[in-house]
Protein backbone atom coordinates (compact mmCIF):
# COMPACT_ATOMS: atom_id res chain seq x y z
CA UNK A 1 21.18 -37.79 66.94
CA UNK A 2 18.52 -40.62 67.75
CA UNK A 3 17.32 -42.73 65.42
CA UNK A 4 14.08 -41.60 65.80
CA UNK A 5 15.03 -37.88 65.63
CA UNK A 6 16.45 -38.99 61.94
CA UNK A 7 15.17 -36.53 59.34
CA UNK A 8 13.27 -38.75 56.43
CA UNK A 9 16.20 -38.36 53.99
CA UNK A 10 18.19 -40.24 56.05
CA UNK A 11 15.99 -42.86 57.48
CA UNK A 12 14.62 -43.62 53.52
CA UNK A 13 18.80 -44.03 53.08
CA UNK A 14 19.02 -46.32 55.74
CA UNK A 15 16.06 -48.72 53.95
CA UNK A 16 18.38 -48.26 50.71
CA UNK A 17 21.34 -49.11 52.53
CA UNK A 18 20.10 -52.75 53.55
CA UNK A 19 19.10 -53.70 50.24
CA UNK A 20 22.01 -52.14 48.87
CA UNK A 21 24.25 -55.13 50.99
CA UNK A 22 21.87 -57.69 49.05
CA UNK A 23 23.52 -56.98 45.45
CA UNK A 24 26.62 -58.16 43.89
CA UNK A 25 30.47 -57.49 44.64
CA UNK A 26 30.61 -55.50 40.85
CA UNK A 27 27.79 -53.95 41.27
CA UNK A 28 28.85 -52.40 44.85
CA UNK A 29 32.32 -51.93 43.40
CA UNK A 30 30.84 -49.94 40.99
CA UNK A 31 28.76 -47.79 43.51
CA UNK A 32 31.56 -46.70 45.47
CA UNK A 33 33.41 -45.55 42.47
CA UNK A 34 30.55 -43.52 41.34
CA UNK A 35 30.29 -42.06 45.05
CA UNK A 36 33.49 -41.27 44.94
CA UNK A 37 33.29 -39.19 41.62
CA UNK A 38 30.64 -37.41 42.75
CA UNK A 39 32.10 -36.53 46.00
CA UNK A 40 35.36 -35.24 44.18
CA UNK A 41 33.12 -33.66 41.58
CA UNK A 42 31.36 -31.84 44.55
CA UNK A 43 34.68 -30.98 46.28
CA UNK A 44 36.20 -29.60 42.96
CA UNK A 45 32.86 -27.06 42.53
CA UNK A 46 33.63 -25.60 46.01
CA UNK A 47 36.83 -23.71 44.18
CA UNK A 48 34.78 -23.91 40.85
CA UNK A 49 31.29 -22.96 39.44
CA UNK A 50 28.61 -25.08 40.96
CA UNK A 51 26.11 -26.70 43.56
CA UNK A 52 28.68 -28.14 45.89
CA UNK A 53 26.39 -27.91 49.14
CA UNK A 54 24.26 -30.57 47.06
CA UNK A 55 26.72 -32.57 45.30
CA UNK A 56 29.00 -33.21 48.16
CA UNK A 57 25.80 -34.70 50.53
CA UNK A 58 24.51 -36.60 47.48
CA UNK A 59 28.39 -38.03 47.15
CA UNK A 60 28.58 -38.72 51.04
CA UNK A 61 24.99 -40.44 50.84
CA UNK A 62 26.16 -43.02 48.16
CA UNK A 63 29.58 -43.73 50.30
CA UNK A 64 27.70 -43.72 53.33
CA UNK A 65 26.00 -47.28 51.82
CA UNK A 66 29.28 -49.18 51.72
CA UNK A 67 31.91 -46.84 54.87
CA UNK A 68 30.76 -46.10 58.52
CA UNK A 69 33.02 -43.00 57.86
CA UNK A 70 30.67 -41.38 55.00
CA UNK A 71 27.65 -42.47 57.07
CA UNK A 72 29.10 -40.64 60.36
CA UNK A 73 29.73 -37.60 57.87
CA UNK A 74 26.76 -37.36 56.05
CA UNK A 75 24.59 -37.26 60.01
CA UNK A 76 26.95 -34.89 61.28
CA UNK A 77 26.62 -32.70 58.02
CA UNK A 78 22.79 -33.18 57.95
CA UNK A 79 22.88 -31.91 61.86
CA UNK A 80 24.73 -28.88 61.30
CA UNK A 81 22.53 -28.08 58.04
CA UNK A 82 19.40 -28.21 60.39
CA UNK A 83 21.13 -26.40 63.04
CA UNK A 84 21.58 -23.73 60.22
CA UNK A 85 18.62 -23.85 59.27
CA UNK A 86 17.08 -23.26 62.95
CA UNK A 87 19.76 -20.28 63.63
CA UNK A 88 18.89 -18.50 59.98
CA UNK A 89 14.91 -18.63 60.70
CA UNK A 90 15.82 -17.19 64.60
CA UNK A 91 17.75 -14.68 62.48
CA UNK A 92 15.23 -13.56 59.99
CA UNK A 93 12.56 -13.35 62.77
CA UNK A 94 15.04 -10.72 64.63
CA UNK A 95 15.65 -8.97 61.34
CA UNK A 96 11.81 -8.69 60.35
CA UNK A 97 11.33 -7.61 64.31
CA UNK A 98 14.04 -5.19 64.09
CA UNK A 99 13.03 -3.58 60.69
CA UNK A 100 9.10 -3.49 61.13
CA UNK A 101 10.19 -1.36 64.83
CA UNK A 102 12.55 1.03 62.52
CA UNK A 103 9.58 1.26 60.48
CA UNK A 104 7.35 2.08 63.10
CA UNK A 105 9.99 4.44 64.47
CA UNK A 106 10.13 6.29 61.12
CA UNK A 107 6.24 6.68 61.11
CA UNK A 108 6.45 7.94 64.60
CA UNK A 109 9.14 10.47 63.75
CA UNK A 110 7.29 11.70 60.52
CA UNK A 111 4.33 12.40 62.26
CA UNK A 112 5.50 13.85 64.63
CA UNK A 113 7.24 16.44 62.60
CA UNK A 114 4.07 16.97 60.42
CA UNK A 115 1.96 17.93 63.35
């Protein structure tokens, strides 16, 4: 994915990211062990109750200021999210096709038998 092609999310967590580099060794220390609690946090609620396809990004997002490895992950997830997203509306327009033709179909049938 292009850097241009970034959705805003990720290009607002790329401005983060550089002023993120500016703070102190604690502070970053602590960062990373807060991303890393939520990212286990959001792995845990895919076996238990909870938002885990929003917890895990959020997790991957904070890593992603400090490892090249959560950054990679987070754009590959954030690909394959809009991907979904494109193949669910292509869906929903064949399923509203589809059903407004049964519909028409049923019409056509009922009159049809009335007359």
């Amino acid at each position: 994915m292009d850097r241009d092609e970034l959705p805003g999310i990720l290009r607002r967590l790329e401005r983060h990211r550089a002023r993120h580099a500016e703070r102190g060794l604690v502070l970053r220390a602590l960062w990373v062990l807060a991303g890393f609690t939520v990212l286990v946090a959001g792995l845990a609620m895919v076996v238990l109750p909870g938002p885990a396809v929003v917890v895990i990004p959020l997790g991957l997002a904070m890593l992603s200021f400090e490892f090249a490895w959560a950054e990679r992950l987070l754009e590959t997830s954030v690909r394959g999210g809009l991907r979904a997203k494109r193949a669910a509306g292509r869906r929903r327009a064949l399923a509203t096709g589809a059903g407004t033709v049964l519909v028409l179909a049923a019409l056509a049938a009922a009159l049809l038998l009335y007359l």
